[in-house]
Protein backbone atom coordinates (compact mmCIF):
# COMPACT_ATOMS: atom_id res chain seq x y z
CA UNK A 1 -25.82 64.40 24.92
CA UNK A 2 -21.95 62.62 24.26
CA UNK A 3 -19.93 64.99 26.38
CA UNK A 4 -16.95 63.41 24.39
CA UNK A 5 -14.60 66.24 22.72
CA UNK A 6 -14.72 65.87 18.73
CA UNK A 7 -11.49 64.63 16.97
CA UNK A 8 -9.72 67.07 15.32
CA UNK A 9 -8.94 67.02 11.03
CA UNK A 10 -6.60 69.04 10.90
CA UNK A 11 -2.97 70.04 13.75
CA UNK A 12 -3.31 72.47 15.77
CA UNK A 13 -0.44 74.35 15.39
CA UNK A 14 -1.76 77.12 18.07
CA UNK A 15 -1.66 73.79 20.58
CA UNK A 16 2.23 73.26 19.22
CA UNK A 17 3.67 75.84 20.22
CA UNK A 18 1.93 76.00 23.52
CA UNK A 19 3.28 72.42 23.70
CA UNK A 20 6.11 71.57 22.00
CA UNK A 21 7.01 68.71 23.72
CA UNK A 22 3.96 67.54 21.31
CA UNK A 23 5.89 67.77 18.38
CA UNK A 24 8.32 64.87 19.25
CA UNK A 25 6.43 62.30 17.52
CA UNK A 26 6.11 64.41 14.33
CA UNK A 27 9.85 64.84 14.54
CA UNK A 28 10.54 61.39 14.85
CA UNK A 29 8.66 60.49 11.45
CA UNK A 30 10.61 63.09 9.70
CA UNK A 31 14.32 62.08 11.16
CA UNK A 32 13.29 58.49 9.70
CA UNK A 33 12.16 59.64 6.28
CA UNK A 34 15.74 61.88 6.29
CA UNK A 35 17.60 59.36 7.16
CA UNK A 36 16.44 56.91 4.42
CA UNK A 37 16.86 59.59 1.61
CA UNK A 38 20.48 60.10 2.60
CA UNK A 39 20.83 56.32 2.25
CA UNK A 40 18.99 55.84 -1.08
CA UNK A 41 21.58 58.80 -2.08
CA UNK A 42 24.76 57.39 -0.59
CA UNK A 43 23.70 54.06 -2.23
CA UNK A 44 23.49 55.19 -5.57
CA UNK A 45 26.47 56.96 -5.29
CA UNK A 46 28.80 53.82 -4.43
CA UNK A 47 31.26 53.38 -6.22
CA UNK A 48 31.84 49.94 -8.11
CA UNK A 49 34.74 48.83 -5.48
CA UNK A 50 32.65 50.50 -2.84
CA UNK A 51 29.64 47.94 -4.27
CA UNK A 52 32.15 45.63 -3.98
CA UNK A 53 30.92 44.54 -7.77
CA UNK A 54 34.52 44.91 -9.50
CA UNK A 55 35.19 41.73 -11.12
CA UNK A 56 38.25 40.55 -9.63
CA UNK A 57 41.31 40.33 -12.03
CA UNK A 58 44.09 37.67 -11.81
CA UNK A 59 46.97 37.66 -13.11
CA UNK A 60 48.39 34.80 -14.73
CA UNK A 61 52.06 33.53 -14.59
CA UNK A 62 53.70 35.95 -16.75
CA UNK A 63 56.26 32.83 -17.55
CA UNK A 64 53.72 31.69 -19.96
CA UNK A 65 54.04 34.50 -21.94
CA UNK A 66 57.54 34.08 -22.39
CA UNK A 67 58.46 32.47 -25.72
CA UNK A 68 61.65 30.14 -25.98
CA UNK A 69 64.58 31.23 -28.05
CA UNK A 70 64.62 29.73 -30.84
CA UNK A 71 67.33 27.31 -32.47
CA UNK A 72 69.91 28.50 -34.23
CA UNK A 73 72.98 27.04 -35.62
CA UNK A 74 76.73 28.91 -35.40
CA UNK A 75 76.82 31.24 -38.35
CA UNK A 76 78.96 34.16 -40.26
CA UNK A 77 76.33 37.55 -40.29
CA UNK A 78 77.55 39.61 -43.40
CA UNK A 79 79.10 43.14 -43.54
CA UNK A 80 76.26 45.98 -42.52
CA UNK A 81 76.74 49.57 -43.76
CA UNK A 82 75.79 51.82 -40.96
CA UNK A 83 75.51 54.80 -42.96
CA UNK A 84 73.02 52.94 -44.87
CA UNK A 85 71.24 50.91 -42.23
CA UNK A 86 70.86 53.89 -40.16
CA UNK A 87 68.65 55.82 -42.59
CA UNK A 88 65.14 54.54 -42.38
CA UNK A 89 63.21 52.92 -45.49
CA UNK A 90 59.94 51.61 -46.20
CA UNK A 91 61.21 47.84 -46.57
CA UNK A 92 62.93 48.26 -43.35
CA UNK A 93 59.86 49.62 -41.10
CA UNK A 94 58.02 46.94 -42.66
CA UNK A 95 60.63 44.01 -41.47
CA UNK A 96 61.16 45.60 -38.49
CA UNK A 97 56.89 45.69 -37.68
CA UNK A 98 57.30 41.82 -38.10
CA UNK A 99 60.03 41.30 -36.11
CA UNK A 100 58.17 43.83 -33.24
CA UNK A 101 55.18 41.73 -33.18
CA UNK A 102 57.36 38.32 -32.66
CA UNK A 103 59.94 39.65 -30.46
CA UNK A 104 58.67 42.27 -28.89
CA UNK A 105 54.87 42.37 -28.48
CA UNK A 106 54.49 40.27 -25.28
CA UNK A 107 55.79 43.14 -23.33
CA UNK A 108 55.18 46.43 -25.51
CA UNK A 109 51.62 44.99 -27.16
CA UNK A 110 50.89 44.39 -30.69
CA UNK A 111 50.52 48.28 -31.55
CA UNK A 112 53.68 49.53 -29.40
CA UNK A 113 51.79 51.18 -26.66
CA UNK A 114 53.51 49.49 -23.69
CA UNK A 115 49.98 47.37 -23.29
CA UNK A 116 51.47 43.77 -23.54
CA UNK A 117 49.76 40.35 -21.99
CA UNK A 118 53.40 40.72 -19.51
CA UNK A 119 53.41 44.19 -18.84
CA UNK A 120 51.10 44.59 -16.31
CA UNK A 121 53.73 42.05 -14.19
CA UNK A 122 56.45 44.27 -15.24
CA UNK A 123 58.25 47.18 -12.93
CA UNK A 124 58.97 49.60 -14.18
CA UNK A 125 56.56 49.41 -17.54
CA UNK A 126 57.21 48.51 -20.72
CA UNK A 127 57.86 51.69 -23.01
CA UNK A 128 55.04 53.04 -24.73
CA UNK A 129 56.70 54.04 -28.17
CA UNK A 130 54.30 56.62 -29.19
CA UNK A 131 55.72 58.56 -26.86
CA UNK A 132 58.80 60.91 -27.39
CA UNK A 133 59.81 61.39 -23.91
CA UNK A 134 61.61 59.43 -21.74
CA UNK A 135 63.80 57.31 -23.36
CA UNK A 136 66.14 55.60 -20.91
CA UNK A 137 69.04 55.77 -23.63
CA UNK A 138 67.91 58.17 -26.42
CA UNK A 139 65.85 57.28 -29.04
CA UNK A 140 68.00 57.99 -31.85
CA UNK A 141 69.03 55.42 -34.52
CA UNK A 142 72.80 54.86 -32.46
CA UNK A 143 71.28 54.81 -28.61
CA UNK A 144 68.01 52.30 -29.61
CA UNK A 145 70.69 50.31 -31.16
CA UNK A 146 72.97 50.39 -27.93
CA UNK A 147 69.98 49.22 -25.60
CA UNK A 148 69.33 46.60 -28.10
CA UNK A 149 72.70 45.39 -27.80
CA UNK A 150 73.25 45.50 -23.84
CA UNK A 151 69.47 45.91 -22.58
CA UNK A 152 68.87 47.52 -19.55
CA UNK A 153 69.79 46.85 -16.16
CA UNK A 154 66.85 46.60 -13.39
CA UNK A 155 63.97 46.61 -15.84
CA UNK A 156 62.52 43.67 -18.47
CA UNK A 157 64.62 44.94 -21.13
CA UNK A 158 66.79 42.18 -22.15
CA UNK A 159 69.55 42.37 -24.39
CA UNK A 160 68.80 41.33 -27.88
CA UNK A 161 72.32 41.12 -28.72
CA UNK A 162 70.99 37.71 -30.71
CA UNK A 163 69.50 39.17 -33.20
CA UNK A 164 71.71 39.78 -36.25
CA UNK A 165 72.21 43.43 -36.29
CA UNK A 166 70.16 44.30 -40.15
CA UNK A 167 67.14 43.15 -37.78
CA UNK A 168 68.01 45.35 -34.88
CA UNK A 169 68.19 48.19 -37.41
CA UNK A 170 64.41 47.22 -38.41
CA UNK A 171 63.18 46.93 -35.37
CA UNK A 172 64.26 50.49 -34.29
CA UNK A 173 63.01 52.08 -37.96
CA UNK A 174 59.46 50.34 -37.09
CA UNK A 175 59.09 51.79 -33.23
CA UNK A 176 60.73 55.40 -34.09
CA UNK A 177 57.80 55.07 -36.61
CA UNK A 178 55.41 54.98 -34.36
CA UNK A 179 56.08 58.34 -32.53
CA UNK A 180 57.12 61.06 -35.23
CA UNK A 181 59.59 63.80 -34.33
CA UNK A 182 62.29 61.49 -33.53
CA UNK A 183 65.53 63.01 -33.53
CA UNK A 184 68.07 62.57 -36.07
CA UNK A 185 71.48 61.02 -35.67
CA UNK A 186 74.14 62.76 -37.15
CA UNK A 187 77.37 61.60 -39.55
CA UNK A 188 79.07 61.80 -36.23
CA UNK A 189 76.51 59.35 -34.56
CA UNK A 190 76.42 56.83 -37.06
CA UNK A 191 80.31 56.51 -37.39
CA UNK A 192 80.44 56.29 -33.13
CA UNK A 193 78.01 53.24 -33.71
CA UNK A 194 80.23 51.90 -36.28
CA UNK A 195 83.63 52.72 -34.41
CA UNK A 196 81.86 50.71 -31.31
CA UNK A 197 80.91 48.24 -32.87
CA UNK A 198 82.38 47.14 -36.23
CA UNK A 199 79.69 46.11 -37.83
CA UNK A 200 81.52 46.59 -41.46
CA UNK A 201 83.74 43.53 -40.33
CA UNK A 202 80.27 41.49 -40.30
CA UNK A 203 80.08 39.07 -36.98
CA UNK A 204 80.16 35.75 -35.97
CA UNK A 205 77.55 34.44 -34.00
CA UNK A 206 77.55 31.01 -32.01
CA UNK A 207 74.80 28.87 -32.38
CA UNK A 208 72.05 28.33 -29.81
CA UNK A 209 69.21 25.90 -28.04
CA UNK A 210 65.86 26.40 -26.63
CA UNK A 211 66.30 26.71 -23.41
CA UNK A 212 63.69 23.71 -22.35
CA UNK A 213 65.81 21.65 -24.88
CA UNK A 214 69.43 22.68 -22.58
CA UNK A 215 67.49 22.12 -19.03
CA UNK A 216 66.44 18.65 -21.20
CA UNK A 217 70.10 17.59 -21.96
CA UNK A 218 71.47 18.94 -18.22
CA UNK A 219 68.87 16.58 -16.96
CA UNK A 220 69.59 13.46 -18.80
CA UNK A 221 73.61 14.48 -18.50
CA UNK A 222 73.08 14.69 -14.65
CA UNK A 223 71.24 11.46 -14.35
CA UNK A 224 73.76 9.35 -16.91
CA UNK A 225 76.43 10.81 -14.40
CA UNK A 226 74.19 9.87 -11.41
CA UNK A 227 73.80 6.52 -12.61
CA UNK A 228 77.23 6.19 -13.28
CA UNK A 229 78.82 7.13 -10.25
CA UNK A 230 76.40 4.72 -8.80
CA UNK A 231 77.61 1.80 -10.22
CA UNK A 232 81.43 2.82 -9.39
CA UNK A 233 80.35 3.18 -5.86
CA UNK A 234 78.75 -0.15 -6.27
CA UNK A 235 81.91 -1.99 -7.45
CA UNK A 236 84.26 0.10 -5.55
CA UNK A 237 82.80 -1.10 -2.36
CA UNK A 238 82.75 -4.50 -3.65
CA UNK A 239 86.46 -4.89 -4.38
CA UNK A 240 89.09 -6.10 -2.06
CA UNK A 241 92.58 -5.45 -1.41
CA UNK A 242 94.81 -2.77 -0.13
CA UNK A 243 93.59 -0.17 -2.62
CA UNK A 244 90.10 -0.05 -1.42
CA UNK A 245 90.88 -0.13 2.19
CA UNK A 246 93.01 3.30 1.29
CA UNK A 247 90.11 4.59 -0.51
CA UNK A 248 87.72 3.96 2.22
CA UNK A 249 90.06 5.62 4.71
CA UNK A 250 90.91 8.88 2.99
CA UNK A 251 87.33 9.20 1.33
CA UNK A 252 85.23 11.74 2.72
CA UNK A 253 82.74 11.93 -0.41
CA UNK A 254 83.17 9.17 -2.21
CA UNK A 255 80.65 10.18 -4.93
CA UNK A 256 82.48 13.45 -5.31
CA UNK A 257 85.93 11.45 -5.97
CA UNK A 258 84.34 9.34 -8.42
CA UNK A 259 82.22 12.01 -10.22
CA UNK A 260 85.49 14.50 -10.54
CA UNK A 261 88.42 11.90 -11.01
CA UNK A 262 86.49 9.36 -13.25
CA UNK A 263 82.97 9.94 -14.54
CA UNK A 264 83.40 13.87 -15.75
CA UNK A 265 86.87 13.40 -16.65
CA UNK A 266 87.18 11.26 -19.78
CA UNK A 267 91.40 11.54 -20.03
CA UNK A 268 93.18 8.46 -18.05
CA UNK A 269 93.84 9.94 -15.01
CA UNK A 270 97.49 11.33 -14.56
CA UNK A 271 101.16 9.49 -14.16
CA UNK A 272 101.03 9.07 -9.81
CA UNK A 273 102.94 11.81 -8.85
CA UNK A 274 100.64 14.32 -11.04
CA UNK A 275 97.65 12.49 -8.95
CA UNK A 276 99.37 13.26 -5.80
CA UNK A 277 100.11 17.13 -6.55
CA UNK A 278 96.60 17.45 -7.83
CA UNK A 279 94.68 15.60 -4.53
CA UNK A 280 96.93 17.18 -1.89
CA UNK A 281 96.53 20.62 -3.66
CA UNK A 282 92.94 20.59 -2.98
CA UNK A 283 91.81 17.07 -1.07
CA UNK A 284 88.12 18.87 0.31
CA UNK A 285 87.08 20.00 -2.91
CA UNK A 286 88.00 16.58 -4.59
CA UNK A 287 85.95 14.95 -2.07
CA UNK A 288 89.07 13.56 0.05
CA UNK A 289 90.19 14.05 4.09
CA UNK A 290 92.45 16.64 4.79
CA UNK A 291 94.76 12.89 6.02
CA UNK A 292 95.07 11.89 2.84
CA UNK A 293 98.54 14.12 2.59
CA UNK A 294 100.05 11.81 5.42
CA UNK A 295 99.37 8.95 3.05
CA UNK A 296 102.61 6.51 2.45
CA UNK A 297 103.96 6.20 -0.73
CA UNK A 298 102.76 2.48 -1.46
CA UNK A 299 99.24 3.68 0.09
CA UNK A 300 99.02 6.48 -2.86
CA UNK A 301 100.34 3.96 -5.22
CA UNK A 302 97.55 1.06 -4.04
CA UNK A 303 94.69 4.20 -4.40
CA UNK A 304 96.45 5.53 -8.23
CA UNK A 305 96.19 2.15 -8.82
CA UNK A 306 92.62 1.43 -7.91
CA UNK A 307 90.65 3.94 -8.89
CA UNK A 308 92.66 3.51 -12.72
CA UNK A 309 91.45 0.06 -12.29
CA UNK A 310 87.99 1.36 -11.88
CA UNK A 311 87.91 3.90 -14.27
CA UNK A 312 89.06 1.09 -16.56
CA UNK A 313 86.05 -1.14 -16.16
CA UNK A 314 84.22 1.42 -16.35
CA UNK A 315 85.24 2.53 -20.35
């Protein structure tokens, strides 16, 4: 007969709690399955930046957003009745939602809301003009206009004192459109914008150039004056005599001298004792030695001479 004791099917829980100690491997099973429930739960639970799953955003140079200004020639703007101008019209909202979407959109967005390609660059935020509240200036007729006109410091808002003011009156008949409830500017307000401005005497505005196109001509300006003084230094240094010895004795910058007293200025350059007043007055900024006030009399007349005679060759 097997003396062996039978397996049991089934715990014993009578044998537990005699010996508890016996439950520590049951326990052990359970802590594990616990443990990987609360995981599964904090897992799907994550957040997308906690999944680390947000697709990252860049931000692009906000420069290329910018447009130019355009061209314009110098021109006479007409007469503009603010009595009229100030009182909204369907024509005008419509003009003015053109001139939003050129003008305006890169910063504001297409529909107003302050939602721009630049704005998310931009501190503090463009204005979102279906909004009533918060208007740095007011948003009647008279204040938009005045932001127009002067901007406003330490934000985006440029002036758009460029634009001829029947636009500027469009542009603030379109966005007042776009948040109803806008107050109402009185006779009062209307003649304050006309007494501070004058814009019954019409306006003359001066013409204007891309601004790529000005950098363009400051460029090629700077490197025909470059050249120039160059080839002055070139045949200054090359010519003999007593005027050039002066010159290379008082000279502290001789670029300088021959940028200020002969390249940028296209006038003959002044009777000697004019030229003497005019370089002692100021010798560092000219590009001379502080000595060159002890100079002789037939020294300053060897350097008037000179640097005429160079100024000559080079016209």
């Amino acid at each position: 007969m097997d003396n062996k004791p039978e397996l049991k099917d089934e715990i014993d829980f009578h044998d537990l709690l005699r010996t508890p100690r016996k439950l520590f491997g049951y326990s052990y099973i359970l802590f594990v399955l616990v443990f990987v429930v609360l995981g599964i739960a904090y897992m799907e639970n994550l957040t997308a930046i906690g999944k680390n799953s947000v697709t990252p955003f860049v931000v692009t140079d906000s420069s290329s957003f910018v447009q130019d200004i355009p061209f314009q020639s110098p021109k006479s703007l007409p007469p503009v009745d603010v009595m009229k101008a100030g009182v909204p019209s369907a024509d005008a909202v419509a003009k003015g939602k053109e001139l939003f979407r050129t003008t305006c959109a890169s910063c504001h967005g297409d529909n107003g809301e302050g939602d721009g390609p630049t704005a998310v660059t931009l501190n503090p935020k463009p204005r979102n003009f279906h909004q009533l509240q918060g208007w740095k200036n007011g948003s009647r007729v008279s204040q938009i206009y005045k932001t127009l006109q002067d901007g406003i410091p330490g934000s985006a808002m440029a002036s758009f004192s460029y634009l001829p003011p029947a636009d500027r009156f469009a542009l603030i008949h379109f966005v007042r459109s776009l948040s109803p409830g806008q107050p109402i500017d009185s006779q009062a307000d209307l003649q304050g914008l006309e007494t501070t401005y004058q814009l019954s005497k019409g306006m003359n505005t001066p013409g204007q150039i891309p601004i790529k196109k000005a950098v363009q001509l400051i460029e090629e300006e700077t490197a025909a004056e470059v050249s120039n003084v160059a080839g002055l230094l070139a045949s200054a240094e090359s010519q003999k005599g007593a005027g050039p010895q002066v010159f290379d004795r008082v000279a502290r910058d001789k670029s300088r001298i021959l940028a200020g007293l002969l390249v940028n200025n296209s006038a003959p350059l002044q009777n000697i004792d004019q030229f003497i007043k005019s370089v002692t007055a100021q010798p560092r900024q000219l590009g001379f030695r502080a000595e060159v006030a002890q100079l002789s009399q037939s020294d300053w007349a060897a350097l008037f001479q000179f640097l005429n005679e160079l100024k000559a060759r080079r016209g």
